[in-house]
C-alpha atoms as a PDB file:
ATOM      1  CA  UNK A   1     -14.451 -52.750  28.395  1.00  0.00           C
ATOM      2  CA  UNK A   2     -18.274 -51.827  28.528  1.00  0.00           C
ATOM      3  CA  UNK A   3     -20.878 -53.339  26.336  1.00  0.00           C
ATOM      4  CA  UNK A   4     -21.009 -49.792  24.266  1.00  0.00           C
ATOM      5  CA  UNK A   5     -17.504 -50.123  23.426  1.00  0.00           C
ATOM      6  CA  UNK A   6     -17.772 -54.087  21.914  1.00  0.00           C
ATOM      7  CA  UNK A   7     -21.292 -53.376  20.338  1.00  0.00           C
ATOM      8  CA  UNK A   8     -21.022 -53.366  16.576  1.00  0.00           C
ATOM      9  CA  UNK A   9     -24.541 -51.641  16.631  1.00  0.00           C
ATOM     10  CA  UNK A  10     -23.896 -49.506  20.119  1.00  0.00           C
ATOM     11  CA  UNK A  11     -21.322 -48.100  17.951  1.00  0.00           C
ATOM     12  CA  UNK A  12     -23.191 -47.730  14.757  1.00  0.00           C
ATOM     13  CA  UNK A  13     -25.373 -45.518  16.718  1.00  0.00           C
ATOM     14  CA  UNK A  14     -23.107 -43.287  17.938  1.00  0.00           C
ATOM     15  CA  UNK A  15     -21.361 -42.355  14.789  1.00  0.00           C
ATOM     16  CA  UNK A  16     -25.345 -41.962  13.926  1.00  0.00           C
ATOM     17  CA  UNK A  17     -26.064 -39.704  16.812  1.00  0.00           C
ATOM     18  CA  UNK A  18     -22.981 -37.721  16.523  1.00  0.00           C
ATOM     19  CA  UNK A  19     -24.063 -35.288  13.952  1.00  0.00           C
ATOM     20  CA  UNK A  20     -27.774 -35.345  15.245  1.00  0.00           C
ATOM     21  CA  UNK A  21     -26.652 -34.526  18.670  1.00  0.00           C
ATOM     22  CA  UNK A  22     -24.908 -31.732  16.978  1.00  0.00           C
ATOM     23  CA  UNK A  23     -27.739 -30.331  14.921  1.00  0.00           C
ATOM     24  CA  UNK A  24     -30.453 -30.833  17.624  1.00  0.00           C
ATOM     25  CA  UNK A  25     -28.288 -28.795  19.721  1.00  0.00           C
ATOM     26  CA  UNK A  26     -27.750 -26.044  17.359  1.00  0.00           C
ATOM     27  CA  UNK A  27     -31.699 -26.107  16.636  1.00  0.00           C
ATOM     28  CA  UNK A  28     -32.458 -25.696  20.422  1.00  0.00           C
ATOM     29  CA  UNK A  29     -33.694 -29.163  20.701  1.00  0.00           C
ATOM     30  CA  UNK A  30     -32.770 -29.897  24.730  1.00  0.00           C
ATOM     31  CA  UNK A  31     -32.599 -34.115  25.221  1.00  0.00           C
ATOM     32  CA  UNK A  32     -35.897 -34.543  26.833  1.00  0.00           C
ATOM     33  CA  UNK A  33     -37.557 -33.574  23.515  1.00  0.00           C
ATOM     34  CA  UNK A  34     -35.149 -35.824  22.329  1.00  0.00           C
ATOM     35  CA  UNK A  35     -36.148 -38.612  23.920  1.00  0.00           C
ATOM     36  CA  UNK A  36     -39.536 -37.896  23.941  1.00  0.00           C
ATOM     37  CA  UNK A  37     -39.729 -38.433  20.056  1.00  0.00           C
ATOM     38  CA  UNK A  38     -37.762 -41.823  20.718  1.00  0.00           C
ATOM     39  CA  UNK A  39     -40.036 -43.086  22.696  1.00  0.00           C
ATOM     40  CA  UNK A  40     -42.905 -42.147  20.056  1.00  0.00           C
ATOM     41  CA  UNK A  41     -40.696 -43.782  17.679  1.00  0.00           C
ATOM     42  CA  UNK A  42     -40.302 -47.238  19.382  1.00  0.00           C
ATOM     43  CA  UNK A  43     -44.111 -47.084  19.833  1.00  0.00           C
ATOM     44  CA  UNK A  44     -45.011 -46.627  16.681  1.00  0.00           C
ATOM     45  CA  UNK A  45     -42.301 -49.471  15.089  1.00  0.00           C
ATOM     46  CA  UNK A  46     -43.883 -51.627  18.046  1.00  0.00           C
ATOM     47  CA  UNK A  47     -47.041 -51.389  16.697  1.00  0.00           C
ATOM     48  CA  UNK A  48     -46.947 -51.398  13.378  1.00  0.00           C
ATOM     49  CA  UNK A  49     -43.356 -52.940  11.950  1.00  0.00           C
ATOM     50  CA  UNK A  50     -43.868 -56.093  14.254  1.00  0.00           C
ATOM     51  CA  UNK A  51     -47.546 -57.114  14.946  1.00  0.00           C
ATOM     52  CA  UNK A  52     -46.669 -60.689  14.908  1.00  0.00           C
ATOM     53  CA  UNK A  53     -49.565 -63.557  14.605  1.00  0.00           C
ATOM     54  CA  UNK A  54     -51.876 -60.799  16.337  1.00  0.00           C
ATOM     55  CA  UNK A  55     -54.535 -59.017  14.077  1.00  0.00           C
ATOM     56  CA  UNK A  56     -54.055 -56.204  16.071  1.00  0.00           C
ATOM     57  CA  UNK A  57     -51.142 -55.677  18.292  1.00  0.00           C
ATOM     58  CA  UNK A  58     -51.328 -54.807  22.080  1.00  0.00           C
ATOM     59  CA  UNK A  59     -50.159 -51.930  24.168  1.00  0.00           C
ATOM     60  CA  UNK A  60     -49.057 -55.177  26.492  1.00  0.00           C
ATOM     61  CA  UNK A  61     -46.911 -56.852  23.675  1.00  0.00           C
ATOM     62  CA  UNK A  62     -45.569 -53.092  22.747  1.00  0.00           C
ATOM     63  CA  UNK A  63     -44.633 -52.414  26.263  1.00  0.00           C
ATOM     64  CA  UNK A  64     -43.066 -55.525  26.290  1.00  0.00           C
ATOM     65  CA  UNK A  65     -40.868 -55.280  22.857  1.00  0.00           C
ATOM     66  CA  UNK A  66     -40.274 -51.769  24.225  1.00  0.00           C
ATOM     67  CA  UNK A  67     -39.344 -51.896  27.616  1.00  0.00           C
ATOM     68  CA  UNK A  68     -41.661 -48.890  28.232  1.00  0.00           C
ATOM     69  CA  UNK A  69     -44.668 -49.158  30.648  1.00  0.00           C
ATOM     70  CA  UNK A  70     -48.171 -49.845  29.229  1.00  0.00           C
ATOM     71  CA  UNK A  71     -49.554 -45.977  30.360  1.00  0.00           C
ATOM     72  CA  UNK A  72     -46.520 -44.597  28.473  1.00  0.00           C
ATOM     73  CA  UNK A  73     -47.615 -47.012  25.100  1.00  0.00           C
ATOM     74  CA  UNK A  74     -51.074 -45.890  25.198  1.00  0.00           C
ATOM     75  CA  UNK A  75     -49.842 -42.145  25.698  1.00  0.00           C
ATOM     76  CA  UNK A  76     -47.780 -42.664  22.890  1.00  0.00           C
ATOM     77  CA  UNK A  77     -49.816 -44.276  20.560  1.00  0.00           C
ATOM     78  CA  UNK A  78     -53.093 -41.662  21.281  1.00  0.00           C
ATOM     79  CA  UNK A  79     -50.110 -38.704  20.179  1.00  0.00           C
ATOM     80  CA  UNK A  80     -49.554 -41.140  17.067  1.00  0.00           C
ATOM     81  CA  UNK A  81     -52.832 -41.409  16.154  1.00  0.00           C
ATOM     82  CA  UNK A  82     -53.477 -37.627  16.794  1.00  0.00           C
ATOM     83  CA  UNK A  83     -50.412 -36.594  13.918  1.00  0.00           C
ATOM     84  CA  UNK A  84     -51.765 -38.624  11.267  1.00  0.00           C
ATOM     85  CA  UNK A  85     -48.135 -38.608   9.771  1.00  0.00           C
ATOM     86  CA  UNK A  86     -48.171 -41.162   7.103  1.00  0.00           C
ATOM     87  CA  UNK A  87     -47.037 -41.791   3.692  1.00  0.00           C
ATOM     88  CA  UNK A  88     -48.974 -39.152   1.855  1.00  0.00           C
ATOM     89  CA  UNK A  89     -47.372 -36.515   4.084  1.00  0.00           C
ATOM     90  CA  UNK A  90     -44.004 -37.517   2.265  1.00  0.00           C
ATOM     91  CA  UNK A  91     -45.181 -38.091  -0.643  1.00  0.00           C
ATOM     92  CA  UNK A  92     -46.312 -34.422  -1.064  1.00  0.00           C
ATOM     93  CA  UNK A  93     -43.732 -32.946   0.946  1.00  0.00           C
ATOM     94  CA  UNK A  94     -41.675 -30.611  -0.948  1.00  0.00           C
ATOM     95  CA  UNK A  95     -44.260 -28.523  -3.373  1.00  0.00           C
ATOM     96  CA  UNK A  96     -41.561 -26.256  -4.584  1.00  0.00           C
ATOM     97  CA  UNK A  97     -39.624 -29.362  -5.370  1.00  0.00           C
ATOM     98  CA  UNK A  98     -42.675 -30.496  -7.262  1.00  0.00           C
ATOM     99  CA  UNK A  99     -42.765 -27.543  -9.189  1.00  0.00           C
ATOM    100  CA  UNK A 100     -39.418 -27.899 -10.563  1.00  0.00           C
ATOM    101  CA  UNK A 101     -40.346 -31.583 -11.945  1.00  0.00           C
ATOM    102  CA  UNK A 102     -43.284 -30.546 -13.497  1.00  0.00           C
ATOM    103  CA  UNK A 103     -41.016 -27.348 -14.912  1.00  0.00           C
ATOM    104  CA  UNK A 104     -38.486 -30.698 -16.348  1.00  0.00           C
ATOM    105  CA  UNK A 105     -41.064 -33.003 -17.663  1.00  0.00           C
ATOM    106  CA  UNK A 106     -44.497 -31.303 -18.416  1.00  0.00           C
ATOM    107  CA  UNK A 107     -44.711 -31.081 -21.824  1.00  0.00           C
ATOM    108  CA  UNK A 108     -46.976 -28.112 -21.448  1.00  0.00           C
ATOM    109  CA  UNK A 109     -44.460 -26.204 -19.814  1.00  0.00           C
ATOM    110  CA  UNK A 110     -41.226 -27.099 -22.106  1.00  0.00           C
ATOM    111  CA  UNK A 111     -40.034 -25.320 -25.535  1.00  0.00           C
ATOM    112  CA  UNK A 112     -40.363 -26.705 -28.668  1.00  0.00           C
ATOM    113  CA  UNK A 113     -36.314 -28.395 -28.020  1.00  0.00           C
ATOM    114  CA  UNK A 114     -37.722 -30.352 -24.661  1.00  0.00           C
ATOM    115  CA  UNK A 115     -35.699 -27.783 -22.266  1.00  0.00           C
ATOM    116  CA  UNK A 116     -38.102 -26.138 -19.855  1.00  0.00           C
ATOM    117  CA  UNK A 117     -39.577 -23.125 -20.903  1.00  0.00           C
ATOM    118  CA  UNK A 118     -39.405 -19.217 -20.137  1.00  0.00           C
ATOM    119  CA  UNK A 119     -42.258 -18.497 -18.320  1.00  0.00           C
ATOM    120  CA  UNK A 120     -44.357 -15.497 -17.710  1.00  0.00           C
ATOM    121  CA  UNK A 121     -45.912 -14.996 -14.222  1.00  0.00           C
ATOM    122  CA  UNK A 122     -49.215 -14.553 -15.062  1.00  0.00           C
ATOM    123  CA  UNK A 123     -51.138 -15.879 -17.953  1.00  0.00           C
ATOM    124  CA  UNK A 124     -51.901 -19.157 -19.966  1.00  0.00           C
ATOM    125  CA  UNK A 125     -48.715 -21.846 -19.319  1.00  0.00           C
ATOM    126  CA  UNK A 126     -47.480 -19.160 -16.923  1.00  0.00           C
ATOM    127  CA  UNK A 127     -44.951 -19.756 -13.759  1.00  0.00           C
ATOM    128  CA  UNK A 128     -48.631 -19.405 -11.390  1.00  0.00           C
ATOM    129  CA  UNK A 129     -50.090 -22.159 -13.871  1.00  0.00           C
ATOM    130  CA  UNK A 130     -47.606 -24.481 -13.314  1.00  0.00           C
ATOM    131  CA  UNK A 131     -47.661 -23.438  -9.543  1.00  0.00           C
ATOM    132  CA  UNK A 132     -51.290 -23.861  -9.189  1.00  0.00           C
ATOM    133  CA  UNK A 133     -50.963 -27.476 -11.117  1.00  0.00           C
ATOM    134  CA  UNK A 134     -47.922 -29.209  -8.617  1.00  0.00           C
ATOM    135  CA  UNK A 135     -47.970 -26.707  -5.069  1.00  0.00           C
ATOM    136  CA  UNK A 136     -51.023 -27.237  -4.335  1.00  0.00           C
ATOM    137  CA  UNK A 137     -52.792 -24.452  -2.945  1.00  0.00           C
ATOM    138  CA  UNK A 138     -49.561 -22.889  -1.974  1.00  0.00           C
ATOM    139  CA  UNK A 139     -49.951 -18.971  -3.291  1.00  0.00           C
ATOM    140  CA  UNK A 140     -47.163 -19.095  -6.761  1.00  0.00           C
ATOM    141  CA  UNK A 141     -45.627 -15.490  -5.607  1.00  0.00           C
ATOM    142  CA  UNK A 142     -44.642 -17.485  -2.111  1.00  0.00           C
ATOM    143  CA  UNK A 143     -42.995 -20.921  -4.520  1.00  0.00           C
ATOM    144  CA  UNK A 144     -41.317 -18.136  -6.791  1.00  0.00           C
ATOM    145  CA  UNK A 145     -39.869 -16.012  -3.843  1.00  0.00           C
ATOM    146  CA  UNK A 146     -38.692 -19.350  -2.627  1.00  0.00           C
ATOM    147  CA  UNK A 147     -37.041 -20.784  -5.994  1.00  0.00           C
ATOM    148  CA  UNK A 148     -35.512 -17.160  -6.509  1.00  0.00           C
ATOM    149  CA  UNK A 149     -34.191 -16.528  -2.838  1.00  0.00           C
ATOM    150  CA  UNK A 150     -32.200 -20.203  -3.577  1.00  0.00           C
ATOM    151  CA  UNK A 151     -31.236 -19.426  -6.841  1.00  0.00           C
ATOM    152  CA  UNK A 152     -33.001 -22.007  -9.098  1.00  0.00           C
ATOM    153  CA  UNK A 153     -35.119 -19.445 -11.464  1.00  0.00           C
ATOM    154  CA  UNK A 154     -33.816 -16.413 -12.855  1.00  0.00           C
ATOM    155  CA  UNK A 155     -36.005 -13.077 -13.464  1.00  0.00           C
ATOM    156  CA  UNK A 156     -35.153 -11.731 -16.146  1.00  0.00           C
ATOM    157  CA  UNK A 157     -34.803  -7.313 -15.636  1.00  0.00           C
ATOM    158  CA  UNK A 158     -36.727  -6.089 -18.486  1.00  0.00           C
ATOM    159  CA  UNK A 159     -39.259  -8.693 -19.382  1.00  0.00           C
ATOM    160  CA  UNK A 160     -39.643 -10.103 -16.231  1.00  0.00           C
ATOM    161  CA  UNK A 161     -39.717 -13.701 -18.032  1.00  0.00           C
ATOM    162  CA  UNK A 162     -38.796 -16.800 -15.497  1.00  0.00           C
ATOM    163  CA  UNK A 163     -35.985 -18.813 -16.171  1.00  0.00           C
ATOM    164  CA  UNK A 164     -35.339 -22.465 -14.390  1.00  0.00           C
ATOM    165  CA  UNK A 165     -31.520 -22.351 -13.828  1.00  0.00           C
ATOM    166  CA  UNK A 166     -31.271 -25.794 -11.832  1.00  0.00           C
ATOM    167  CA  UNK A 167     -33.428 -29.052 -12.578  1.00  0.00           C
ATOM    168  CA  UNK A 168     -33.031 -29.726  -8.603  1.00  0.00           C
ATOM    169  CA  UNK A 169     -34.569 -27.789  -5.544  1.00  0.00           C
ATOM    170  CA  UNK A 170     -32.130 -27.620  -2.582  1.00  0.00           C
ATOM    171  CA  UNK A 171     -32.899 -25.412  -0.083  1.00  0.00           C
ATOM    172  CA  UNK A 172     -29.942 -23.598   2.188  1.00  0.00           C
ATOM    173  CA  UNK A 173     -29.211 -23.888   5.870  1.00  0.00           C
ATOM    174  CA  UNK A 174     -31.778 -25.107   8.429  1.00  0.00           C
ATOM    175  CA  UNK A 175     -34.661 -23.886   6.879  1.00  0.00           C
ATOM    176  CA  UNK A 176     -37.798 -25.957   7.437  1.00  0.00           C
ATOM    177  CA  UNK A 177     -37.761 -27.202   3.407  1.00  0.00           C
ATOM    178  CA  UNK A 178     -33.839 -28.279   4.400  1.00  0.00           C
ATOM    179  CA  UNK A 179     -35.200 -30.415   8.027  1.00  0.00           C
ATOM    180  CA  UNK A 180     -37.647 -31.982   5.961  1.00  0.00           C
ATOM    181  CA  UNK A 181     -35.339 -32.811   3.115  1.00  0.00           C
ATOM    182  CA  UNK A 182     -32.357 -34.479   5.971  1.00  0.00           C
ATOM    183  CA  UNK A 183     -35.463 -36.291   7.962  1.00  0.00           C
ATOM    184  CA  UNK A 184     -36.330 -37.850   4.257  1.00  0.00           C
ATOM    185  CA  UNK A 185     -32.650 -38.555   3.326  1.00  0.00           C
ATOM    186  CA  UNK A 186     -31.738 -40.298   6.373  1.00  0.00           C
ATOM    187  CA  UNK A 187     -34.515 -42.149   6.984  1.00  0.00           C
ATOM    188  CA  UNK A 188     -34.665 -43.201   3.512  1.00  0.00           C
ATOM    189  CA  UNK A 189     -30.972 -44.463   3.783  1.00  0.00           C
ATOM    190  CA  UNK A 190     -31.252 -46.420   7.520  1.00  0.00           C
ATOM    191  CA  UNK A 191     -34.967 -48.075   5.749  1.00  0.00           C
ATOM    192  CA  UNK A 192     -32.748 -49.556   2.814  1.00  0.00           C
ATOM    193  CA  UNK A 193     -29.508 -50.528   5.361  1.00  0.00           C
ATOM    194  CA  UNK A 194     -32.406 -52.333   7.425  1.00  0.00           C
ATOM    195  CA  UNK A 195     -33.654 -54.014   4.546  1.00  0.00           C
ATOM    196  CA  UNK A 196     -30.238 -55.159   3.089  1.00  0.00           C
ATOM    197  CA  UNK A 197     -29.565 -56.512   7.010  1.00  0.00           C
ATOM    198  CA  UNK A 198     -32.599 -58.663   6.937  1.00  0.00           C
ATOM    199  CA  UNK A 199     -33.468 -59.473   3.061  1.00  0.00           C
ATOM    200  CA  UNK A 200     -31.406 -62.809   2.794  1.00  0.00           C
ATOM    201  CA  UNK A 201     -34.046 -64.348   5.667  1.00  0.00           C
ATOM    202  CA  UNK A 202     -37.223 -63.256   3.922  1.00  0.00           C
ATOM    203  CA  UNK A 203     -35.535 -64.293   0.416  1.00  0.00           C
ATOM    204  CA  UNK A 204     -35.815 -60.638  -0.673  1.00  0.00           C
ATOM    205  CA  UNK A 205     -33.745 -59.084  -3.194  1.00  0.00           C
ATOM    206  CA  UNK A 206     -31.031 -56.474  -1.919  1.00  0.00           C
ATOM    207  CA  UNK A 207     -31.325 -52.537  -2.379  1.00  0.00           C
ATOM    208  CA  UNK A 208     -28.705 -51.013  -4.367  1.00  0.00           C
ATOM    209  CA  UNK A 209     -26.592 -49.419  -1.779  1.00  0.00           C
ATOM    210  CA  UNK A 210     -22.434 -48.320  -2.563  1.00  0.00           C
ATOM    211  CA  UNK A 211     -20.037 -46.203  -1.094  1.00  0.00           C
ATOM    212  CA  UNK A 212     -16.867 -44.781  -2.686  1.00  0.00           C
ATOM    213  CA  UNK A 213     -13.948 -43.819   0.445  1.00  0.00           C
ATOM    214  CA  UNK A 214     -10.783 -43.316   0.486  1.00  0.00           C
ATOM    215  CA  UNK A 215      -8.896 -42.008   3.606  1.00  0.00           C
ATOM    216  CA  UNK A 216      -5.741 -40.808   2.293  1.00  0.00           C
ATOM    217  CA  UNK A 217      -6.414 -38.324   0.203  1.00  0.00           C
ATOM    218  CA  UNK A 218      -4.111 -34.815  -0.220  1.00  0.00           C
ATOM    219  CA  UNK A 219      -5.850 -32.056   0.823  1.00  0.00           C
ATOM    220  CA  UNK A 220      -4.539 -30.057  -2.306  1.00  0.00           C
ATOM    221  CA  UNK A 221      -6.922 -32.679  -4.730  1.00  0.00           C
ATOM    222  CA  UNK A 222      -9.572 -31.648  -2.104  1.00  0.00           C
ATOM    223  CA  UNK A 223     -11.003 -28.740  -4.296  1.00  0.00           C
ATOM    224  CA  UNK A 224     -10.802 -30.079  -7.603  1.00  0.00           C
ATOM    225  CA  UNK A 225     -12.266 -33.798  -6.299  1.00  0.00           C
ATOM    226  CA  UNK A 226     -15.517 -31.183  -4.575  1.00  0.00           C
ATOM    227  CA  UNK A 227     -16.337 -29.652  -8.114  1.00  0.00           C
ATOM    228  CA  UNK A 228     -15.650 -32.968 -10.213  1.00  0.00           C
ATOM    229  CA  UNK A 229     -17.796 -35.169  -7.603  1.00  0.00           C
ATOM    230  CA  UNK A 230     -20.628 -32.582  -7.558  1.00  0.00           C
ATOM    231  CA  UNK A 231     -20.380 -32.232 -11.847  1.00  0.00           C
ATOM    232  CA  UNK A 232     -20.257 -36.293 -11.870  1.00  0.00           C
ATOM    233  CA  UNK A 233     -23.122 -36.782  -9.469  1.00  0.00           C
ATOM    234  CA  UNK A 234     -25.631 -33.899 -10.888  1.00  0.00           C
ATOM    235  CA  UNK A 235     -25.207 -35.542 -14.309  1.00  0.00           C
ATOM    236  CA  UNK A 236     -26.059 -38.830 -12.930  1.00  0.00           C
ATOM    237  CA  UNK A 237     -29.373 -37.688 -11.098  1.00  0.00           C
ATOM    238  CA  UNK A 238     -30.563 -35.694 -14.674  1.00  0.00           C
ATOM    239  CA  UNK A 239     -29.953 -39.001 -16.267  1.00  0.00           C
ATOM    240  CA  UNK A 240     -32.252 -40.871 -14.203  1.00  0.00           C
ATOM    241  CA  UNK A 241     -34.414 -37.740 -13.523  1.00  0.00           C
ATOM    242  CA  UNK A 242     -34.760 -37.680 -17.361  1.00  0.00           C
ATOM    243  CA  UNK A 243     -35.939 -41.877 -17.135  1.00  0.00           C
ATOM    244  CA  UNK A 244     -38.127 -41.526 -14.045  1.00  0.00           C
ATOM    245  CA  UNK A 245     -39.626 -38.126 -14.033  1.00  0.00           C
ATOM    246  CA  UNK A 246     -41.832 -38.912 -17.280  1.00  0.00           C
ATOM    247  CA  UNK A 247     -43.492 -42.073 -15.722  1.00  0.00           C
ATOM    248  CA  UNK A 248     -44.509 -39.781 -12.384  1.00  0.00           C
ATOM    249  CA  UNK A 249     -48.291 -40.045 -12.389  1.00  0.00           C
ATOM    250  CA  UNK A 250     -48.514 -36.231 -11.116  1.00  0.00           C
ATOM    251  CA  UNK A 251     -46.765 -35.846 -14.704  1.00  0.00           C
ATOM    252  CA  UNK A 252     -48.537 -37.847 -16.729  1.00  0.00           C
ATOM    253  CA  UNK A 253     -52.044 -36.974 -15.379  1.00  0.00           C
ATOM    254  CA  UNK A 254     -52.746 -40.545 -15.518  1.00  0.00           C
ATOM    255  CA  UNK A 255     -54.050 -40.818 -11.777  1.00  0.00           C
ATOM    256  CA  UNK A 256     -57.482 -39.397 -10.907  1.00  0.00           C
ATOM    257  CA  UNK A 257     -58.994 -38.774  -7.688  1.00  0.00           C
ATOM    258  CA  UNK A 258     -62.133 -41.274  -9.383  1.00  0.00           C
ATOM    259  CA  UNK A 259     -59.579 -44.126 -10.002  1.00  0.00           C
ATOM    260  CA  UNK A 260     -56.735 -44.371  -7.183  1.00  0.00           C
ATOM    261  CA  UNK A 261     -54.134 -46.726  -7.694  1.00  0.00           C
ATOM    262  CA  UNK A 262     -51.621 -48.168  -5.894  1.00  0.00           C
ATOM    263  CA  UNK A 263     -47.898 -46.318  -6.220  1.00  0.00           C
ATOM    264  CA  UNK A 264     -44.700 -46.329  -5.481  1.00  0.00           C
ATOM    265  CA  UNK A 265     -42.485 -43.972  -3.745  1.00  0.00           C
ATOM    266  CA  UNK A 266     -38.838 -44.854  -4.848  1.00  0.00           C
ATOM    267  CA  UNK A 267     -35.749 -42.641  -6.312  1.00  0.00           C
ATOM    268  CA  UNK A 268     -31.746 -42.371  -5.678  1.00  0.00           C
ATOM    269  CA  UNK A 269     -29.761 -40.372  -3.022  1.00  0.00           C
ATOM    270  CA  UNK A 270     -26.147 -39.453  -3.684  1.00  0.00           C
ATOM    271  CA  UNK A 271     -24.589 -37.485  -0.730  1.00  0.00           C
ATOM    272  CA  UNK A 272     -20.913 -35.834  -0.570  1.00  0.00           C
ATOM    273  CA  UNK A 273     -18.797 -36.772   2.880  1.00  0.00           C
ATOM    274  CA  UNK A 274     -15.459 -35.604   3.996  1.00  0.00           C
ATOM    275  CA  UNK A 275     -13.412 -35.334   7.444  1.00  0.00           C
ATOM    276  CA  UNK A 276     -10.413 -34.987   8.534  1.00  0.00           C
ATOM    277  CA  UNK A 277      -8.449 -37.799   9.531  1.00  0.00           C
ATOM    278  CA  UNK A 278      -6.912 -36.081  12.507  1.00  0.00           C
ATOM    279  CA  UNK A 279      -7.700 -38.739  15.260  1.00  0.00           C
ATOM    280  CA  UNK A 280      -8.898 -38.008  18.582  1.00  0.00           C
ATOM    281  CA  UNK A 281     -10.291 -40.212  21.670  1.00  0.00           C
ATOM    282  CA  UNK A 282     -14.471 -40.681  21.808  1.00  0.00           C
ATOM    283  CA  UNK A 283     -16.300 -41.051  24.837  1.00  0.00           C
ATOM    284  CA  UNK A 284     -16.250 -44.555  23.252  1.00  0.00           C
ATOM    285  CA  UNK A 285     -12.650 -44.839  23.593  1.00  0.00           C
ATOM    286  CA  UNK A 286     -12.088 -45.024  19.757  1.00  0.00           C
ATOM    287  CA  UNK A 287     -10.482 -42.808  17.431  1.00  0.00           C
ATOM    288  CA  UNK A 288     -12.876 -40.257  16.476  1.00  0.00           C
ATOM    289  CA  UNK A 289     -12.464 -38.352  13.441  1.00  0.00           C
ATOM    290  CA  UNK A 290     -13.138 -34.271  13.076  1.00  0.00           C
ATOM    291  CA  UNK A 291     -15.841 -33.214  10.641  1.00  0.00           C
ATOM    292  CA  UNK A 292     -15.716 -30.499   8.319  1.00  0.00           C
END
């Protein structure tokens, strides 16, 4: 038996490349773009996530941790620093998103109950106010086309009044909003199982992280257990949403480009999972299990 098929984390990454094999694919992604983003990847982990005793670390000690030749660092690292992707990129990501908080929690923009408001387009407290305030300088008519076209504010026919009909921006298929939002997820999830693998040695307390499976499940329950786990989990996310949203800084105004201050980027990610158990043989030799 090869090394892939004993490898607990050989076949970790196969169950994790699976579905990303599958959605490069249907995105046109061939593998040498693939692997040319691993590569970057590796690089960039290299250089940053373990510098070691050195002040600055080497394209020598990254082509050694990396097993990739010294040119191909230093190509790497000059397309790294040539991105600028950092923090700030995801922590302004989503502006429609953004617009929906501020919709939840800005006082300004609520009724006299706390619920958010009807809006007008135009005008003082309008939809293009609160645009203006959490998009950026992303046009309003272009965050409302998007919010409408996904079904999260209602027009209404003869006033033409805006309605929020979801607290939560999700956008459909493999739209650029919906790439951004699965790059966030996952790599949000794999950065907490990393730190739960390695917290114990640097005395570090645990993230949260639970999973609730079962694998022999009817299908007829299948229907009602979609609607009650989607009812359950929305409910959940308001609650917190309702505990965290107030305390966001872009909420409370209480950051200003004259005083920055240090933040935090932090929140919870519920996901709904099912397959079939129908078994069939991997490439690995092990049951593999159809997806839905």
């Amino acid at each position: 038996m090869s090394e892939s098929n004993t490898n607990p984390l050989h076949q970790a990454l196969f169950r994790i490349l699976r579905p990303l094999a599958r959605l490069l694919l249907r995105n046109g992604i061939p593998f040498g773009e693939f692997a040319e983003l691993v590569k970057r990847a590796y690089v960039e982990a290299a250089l940053e996530d373990f510098p070691g005793d050195r002040r600055k670390p080497t394209d020598s000690g990254a082509a050694v941790m990396t097993g990739l030749t010294r040119k191909e660092v230093k190509r790497q690292r000059e397309v790294l620093a040539g991105q600028h992707i950092g923090k700030s990129d995801v922590l302004h990501a989503n502006r429609a998103s953004r617009v929906v908080s501020g919709w939840v929690h800005d006082a300004l923009f609520q009724s006299p109950s706390g619920e958010p408001a009807i809006l007008t387009f135009d005008g003082a407290l309008s939809f293009s106010e609160l645009a203006k305030k959490y998009s950026g300088d992303m046009p309003p008519r272009s965050v409302l086309d998007e919010l409408l076209r996904v079904g999260v504010v209602s027009v209404d026919s003869d006033t033409g009044k805006l309605a929020l009909m979801k607290r939560a921006y999700v956008p459909a298929g493999d739209s650029q909003e919906m790439l951004q939002i699965f790059g966030e997820d996952v790599s949000d999830l794999i950065a907490t199982i990393d730190h739960n693998l390695v917290c114990d040695a640097g005395r570090q307390r645990p993230l949260f992280q639970r999973t609730l499976t079962y694998n022999n499940i009817p299908p007829e329950v299948m229907e009602a257990w979609r609607s009650h786990a989607a009812e359950q989990s929305q409910k959940l996310l308001e609650q917190l949403d309702s505990w965290l949203g107030p305390k966001d800084r872009d909420v409370t105004g209480s950051q200003t480009a004259a005083s920055p201050q240090d933040s935090y980027r932090t929140g919870i990610s519920i996901f709904y999972f099912e397959e079939a158990t129908a078994a069939e043989t991997s490439p690995l030799g092990s049951k593999r299990e159809k997806v839905l």
